[in-house]
C-alpha atoms as a PDB file:
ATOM      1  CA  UNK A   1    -167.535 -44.732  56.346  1.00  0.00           C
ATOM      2  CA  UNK A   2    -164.070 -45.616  55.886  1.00  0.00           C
ATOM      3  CA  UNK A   3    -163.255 -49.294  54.191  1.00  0.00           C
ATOM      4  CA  UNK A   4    -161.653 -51.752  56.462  1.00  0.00           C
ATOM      5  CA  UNK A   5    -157.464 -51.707  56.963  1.00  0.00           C
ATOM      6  CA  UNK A   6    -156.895 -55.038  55.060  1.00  0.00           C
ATOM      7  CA  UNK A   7    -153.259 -57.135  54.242  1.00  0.00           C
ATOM      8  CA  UNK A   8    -152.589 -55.657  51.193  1.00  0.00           C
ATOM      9  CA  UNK A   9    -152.944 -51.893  52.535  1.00  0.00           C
ATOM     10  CA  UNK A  10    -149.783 -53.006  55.155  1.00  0.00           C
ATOM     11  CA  UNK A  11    -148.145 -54.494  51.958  1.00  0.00           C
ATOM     12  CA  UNK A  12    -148.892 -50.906  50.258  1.00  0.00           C
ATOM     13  CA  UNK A  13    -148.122 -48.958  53.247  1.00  0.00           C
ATOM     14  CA  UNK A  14    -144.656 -50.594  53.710  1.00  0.00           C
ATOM     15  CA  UNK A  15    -143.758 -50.781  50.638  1.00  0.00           C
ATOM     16  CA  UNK A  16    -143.746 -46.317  50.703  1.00  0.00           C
ATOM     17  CA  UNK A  17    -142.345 -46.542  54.257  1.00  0.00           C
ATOM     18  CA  UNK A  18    -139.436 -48.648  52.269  1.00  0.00           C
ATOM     19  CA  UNK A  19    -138.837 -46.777  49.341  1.00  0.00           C
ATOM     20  CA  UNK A  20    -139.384 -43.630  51.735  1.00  0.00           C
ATOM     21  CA  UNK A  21    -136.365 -44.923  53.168  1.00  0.00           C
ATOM     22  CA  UNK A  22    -134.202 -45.910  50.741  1.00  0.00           C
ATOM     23  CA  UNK A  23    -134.643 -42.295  49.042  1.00  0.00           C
ATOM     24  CA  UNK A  24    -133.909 -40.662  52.237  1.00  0.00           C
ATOM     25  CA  UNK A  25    -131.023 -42.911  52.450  1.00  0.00           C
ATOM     26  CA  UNK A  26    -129.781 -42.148  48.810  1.00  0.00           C
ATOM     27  CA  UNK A  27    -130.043 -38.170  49.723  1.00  0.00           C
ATOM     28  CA  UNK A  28    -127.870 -38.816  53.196  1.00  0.00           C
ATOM     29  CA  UNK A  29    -125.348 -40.528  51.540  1.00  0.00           C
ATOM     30  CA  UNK A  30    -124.667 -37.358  48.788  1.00  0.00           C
ATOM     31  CA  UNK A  31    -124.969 -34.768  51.168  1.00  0.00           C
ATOM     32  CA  UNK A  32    -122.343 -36.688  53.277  1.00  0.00           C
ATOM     33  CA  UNK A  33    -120.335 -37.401  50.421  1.00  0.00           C
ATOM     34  CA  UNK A  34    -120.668 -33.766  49.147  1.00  0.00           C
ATOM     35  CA  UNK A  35    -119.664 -32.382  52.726  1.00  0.00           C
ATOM     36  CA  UNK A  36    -116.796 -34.629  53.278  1.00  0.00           C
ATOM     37  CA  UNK A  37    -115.662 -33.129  49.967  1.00  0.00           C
ATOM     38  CA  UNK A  38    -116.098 -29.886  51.089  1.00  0.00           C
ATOM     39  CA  UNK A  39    -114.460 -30.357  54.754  1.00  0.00           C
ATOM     40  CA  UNK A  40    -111.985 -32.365  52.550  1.00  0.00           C
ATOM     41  CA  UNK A  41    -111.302 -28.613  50.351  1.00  0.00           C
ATOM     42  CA  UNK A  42    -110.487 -26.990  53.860  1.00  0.00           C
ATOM     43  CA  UNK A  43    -108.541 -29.240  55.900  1.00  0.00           C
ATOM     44  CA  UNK A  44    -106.835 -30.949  53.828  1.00  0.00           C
ATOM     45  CA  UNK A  45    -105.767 -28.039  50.390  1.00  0.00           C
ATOM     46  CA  UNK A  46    -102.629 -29.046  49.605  1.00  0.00           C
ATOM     47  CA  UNK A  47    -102.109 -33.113  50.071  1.00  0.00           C
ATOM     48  CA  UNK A  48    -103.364 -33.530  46.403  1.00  0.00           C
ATOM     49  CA  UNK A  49    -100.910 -35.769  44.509  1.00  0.00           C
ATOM     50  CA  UNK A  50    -102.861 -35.621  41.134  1.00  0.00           C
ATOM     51  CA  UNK A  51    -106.542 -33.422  40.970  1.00  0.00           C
ATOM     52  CA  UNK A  52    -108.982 -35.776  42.868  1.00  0.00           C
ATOM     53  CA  UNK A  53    -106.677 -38.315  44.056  1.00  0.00           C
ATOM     54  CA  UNK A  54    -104.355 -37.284  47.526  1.00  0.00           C
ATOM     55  CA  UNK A  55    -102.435 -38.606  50.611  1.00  0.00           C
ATOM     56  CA  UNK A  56    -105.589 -38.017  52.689  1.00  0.00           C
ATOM     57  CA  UNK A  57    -109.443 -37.970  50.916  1.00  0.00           C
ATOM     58  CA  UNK A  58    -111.636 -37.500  53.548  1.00  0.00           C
ATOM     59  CA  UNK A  59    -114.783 -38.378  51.382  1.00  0.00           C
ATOM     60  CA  UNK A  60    -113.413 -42.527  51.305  1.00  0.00           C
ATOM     61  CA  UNK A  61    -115.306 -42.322  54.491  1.00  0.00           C
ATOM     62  CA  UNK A  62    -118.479 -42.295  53.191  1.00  0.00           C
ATOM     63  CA  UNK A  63    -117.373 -44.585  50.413  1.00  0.00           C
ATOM     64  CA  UNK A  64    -116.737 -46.868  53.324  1.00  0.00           C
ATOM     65  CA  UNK A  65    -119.845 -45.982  55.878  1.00  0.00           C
ATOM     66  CA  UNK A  66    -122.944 -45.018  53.324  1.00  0.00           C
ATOM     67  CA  UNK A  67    -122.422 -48.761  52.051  1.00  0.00           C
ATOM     68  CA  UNK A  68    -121.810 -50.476  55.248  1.00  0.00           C
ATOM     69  CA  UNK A  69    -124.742 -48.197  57.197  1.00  0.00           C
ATOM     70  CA  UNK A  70    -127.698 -48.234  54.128  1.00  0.00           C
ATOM     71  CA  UNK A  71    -126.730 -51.103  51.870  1.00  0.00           C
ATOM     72  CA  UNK A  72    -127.721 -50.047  48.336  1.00  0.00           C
ATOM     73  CA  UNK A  73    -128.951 -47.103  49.004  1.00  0.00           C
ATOM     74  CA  UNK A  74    -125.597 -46.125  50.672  1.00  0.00           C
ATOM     75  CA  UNK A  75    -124.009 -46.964  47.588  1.00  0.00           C
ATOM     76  CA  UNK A  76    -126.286 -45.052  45.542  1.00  0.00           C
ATOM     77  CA  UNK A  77    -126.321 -41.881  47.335  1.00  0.00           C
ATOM     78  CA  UNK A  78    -122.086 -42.140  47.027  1.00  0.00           C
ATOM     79  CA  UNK A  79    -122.496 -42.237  43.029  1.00  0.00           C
ATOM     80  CA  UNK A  80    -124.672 -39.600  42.988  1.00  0.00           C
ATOM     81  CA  UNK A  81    -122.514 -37.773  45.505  1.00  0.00           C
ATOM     82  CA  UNK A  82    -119.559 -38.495  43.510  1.00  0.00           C
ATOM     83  CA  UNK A  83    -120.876 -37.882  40.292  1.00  0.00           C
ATOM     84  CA  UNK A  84    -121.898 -34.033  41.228  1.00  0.00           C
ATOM     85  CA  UNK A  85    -118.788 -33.930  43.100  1.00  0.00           C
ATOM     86  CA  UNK A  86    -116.843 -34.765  39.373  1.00  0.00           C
ATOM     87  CA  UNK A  87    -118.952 -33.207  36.760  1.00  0.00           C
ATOM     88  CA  UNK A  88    -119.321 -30.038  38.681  1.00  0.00           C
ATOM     89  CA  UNK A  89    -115.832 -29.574  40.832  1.00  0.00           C
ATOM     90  CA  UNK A  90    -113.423 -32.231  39.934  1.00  0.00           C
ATOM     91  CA  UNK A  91    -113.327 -32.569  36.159  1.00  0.00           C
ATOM     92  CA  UNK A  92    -116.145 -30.149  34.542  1.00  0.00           C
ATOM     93  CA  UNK A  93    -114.471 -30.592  31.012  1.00  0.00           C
ATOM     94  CA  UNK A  94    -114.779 -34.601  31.073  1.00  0.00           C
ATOM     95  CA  UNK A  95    -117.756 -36.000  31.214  1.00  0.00           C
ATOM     96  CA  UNK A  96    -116.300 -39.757  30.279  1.00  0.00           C
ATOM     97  CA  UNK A  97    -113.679 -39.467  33.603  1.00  0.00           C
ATOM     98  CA  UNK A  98    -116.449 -37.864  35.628  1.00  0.00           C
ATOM     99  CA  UNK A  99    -118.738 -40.331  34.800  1.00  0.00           C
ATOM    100  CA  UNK A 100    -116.441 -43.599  35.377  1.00  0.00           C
ATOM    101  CA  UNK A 101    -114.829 -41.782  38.405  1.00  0.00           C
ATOM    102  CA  UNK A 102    -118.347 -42.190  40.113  1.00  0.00           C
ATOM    103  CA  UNK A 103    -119.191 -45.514  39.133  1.00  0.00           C
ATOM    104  CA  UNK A 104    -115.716 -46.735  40.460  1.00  0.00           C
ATOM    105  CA  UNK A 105    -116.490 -44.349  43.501  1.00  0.00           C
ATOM    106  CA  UNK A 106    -119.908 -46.215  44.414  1.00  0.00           C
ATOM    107  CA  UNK A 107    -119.229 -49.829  42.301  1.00  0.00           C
ATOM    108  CA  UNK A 108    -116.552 -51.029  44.237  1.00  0.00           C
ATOM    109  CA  UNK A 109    -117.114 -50.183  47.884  1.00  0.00           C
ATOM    110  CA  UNK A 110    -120.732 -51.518  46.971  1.00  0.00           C
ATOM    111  CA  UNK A 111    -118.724 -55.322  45.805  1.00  0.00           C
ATOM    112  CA  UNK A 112    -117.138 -54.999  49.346  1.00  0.00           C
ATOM    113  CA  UNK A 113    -119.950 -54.372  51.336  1.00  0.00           C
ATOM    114  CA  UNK A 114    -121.070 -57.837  49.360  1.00  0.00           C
ATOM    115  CA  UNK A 115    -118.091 -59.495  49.904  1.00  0.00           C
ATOM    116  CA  UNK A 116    -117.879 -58.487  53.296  1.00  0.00           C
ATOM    117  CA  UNK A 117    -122.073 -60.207  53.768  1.00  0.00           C
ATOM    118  CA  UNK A 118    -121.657 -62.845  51.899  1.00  0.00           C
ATOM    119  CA  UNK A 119    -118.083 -64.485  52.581  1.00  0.00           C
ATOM    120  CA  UNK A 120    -116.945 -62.940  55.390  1.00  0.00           C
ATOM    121  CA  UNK A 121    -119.898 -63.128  57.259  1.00  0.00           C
ATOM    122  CA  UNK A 122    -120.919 -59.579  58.415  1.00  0.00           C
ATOM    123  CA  UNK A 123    -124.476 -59.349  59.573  1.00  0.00           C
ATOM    124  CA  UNK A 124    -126.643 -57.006  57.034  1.00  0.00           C
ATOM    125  CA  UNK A 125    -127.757 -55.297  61.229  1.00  0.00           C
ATOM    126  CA  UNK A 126    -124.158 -54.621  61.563  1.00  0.00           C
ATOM    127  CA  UNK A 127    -124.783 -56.389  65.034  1.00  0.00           C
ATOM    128  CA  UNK A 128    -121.697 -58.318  65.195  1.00  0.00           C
ATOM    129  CA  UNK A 129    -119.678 -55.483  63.162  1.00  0.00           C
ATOM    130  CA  UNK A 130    -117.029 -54.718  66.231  1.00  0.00           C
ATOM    131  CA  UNK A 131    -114.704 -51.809  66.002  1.00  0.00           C
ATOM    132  CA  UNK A 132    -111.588 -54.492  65.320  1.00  0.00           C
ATOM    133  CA  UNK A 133    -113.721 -55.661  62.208  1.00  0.00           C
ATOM    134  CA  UNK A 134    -114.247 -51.976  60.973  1.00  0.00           C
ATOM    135  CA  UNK A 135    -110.839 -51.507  61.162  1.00  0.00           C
ATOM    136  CA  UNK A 136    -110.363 -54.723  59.256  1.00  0.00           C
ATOM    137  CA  UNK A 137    -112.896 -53.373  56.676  1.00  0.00           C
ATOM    138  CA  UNK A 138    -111.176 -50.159  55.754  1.00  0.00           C
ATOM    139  CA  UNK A 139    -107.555 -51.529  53.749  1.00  0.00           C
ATOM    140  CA  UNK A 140    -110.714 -53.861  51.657  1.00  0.00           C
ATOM    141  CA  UNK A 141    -112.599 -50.545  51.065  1.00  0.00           C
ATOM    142  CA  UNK A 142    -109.718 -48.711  50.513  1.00  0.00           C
ATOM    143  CA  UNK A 143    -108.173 -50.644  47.894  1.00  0.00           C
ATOM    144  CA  UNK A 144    -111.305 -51.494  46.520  1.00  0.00           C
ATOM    145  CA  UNK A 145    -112.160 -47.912  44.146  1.00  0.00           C
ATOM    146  CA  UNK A 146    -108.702 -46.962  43.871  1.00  0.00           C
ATOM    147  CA  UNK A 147    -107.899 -50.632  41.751  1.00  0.00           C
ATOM    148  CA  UNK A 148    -111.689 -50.317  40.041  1.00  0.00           C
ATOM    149  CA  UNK A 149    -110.197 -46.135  39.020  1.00  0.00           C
ATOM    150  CA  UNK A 150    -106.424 -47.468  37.869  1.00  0.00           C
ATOM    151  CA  UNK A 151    -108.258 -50.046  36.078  1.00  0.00           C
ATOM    152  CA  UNK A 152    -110.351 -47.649  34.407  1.00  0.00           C
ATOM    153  CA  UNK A 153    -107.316 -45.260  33.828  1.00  0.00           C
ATOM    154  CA  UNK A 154    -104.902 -48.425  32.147  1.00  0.00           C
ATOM    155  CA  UNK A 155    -108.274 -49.370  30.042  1.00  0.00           C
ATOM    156  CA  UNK A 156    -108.738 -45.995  28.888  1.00  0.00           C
ATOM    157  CA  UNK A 157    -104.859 -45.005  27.819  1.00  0.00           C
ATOM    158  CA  UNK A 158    -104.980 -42.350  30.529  1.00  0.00           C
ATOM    159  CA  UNK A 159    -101.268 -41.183  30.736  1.00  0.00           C
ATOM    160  CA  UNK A 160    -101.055 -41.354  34.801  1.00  0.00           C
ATOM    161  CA  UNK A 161     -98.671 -43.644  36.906  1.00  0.00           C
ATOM    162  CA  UNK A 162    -100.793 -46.105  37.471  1.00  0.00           C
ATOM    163  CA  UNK A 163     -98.637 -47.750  40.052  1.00  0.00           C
ATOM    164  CA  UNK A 164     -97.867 -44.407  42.041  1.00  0.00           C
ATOM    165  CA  UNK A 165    -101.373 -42.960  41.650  1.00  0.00           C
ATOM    166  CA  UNK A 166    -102.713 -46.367  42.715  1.00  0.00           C
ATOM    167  CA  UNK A 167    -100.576 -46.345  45.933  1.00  0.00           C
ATOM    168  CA  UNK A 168    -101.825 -42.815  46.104  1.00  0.00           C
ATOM    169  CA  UNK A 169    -105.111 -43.074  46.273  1.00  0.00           C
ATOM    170  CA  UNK A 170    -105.111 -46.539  48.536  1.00  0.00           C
ATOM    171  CA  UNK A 171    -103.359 -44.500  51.118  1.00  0.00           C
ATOM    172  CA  UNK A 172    -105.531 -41.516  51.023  1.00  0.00           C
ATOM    173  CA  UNK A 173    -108.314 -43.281  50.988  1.00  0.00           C
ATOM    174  CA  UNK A 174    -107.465 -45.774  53.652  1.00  0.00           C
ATOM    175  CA  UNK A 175    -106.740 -42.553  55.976  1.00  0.00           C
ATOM    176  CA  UNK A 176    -109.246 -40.195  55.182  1.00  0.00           C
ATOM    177  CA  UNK A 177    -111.886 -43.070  55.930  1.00  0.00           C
ATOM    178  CA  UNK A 178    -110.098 -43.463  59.461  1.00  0.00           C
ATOM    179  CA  UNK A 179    -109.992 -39.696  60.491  1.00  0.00           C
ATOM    180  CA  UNK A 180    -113.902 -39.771  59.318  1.00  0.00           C
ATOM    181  CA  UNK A 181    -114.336 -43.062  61.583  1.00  0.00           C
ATOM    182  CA  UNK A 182    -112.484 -41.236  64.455  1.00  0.00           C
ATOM    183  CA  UNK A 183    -113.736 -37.741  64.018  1.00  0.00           C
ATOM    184  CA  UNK A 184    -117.620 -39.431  63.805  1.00  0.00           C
ATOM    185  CA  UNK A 185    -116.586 -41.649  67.363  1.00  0.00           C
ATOM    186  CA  UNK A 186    -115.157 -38.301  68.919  1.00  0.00           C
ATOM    187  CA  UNK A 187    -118.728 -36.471  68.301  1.00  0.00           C
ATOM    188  CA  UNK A 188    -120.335 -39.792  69.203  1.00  0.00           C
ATOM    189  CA  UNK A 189    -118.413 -39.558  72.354  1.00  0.00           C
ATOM    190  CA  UNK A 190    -119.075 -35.982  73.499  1.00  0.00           C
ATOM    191  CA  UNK A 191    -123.312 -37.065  73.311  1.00  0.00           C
ATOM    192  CA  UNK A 192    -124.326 -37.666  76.681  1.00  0.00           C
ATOM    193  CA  UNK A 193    -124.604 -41.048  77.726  1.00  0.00           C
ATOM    194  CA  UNK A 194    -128.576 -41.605  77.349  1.00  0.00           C
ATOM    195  CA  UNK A 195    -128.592 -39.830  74.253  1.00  0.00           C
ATOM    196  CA  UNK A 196    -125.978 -42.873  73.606  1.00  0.00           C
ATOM    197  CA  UNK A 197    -128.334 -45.124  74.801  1.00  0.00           C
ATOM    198  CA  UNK A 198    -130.916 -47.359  71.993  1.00  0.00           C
END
């Protein structure tokens, strides 16, 4: 005869339901990162100002999004993300960039997301997260990695323009997280309306 369902098996239970979560969350976020990065490779070949840093950089929208959408498991699934994105594409031959180039990748967008919760008041639902306030969002997220990078790069002695490749990177990642806002809207739109529907 099976036992009786008691309190602390719903305590178990959704605890595995959570953590079920969060590591589905973690492996959404890299695989988006991972094909923005890829889409990024095709649409986009020859906007590269510097190798890993260009006008447009499509995967700044999942720096912005994974964050926003999963909390810290968004921002965990980006560092992964970016880290196979830079020890395996991006800069096989350094593992010291490749490793702080994810770190600032996830880090800062992560310190937004916070900042964003905690003093600008953004709901952790996203319920009163209007389209106006996204828009708001991106120039904070995309400022955010490419100053925690170009502070990494000035620490470090890397010989880069720190001012050029910082302006850079802010633009390309302020734009390639609004075509990945639009283009995500645009597929959203062509759903039919009950699929829309919660």
């Amino acid at each position: 005869m099976p036992r009786p369902y008691t309190p602390r098996d719903a305590v178990v239970q959704g605890a595995a339901e959570r953590a079920g979560l969060a590591c589905a969350g973690i492996v959404g976020a890299g695989l988006f990162y991972l094909t923005l990065a890829r889409l990024q490779d095709w649409a986009f070949p020859h906007v590269e100002f510097v190798r890993g840093v260009g006008w447009i950089y499509l995967p700044a929208g999942a720096r912005l999004l994974c964050p926003l959408l999963l909390g810290l498991p968004g921002a965990v699934g980006v560092l992964v993300g970016s880290w196979c994105e830079c020890f395996f594409h991006l800069y096989p031959d350094d593992p010291v960039r490749s490793l702080a180039g994810g770190l600032s990748s996830a880090l800062a967008p992560y310190l937004v997301y916070l900042f964003a919760l905690n003093v600008l008041g953004m709901q952790a639902s996203l319920t009163n997260l209007t389209s106006r306030r996204l828009l708001l969002l991106v120039p904070l997220f995309g400022v955010a990695s490419p100053l925690m990078h170009h502070l990494w790069f000035w620490l470090h002695g890397d010989p880069v323009d720190l001012a050029q490749g910082f302006v850079v990177m802010a633009v390309g990642d302020m734009l390639g997280a609004i075509v990945v806002l639009y283009l995500l809207k645009g597929m959203l739109g062509l759903l039919p309306a009950r699929a829309r529907r919660p």
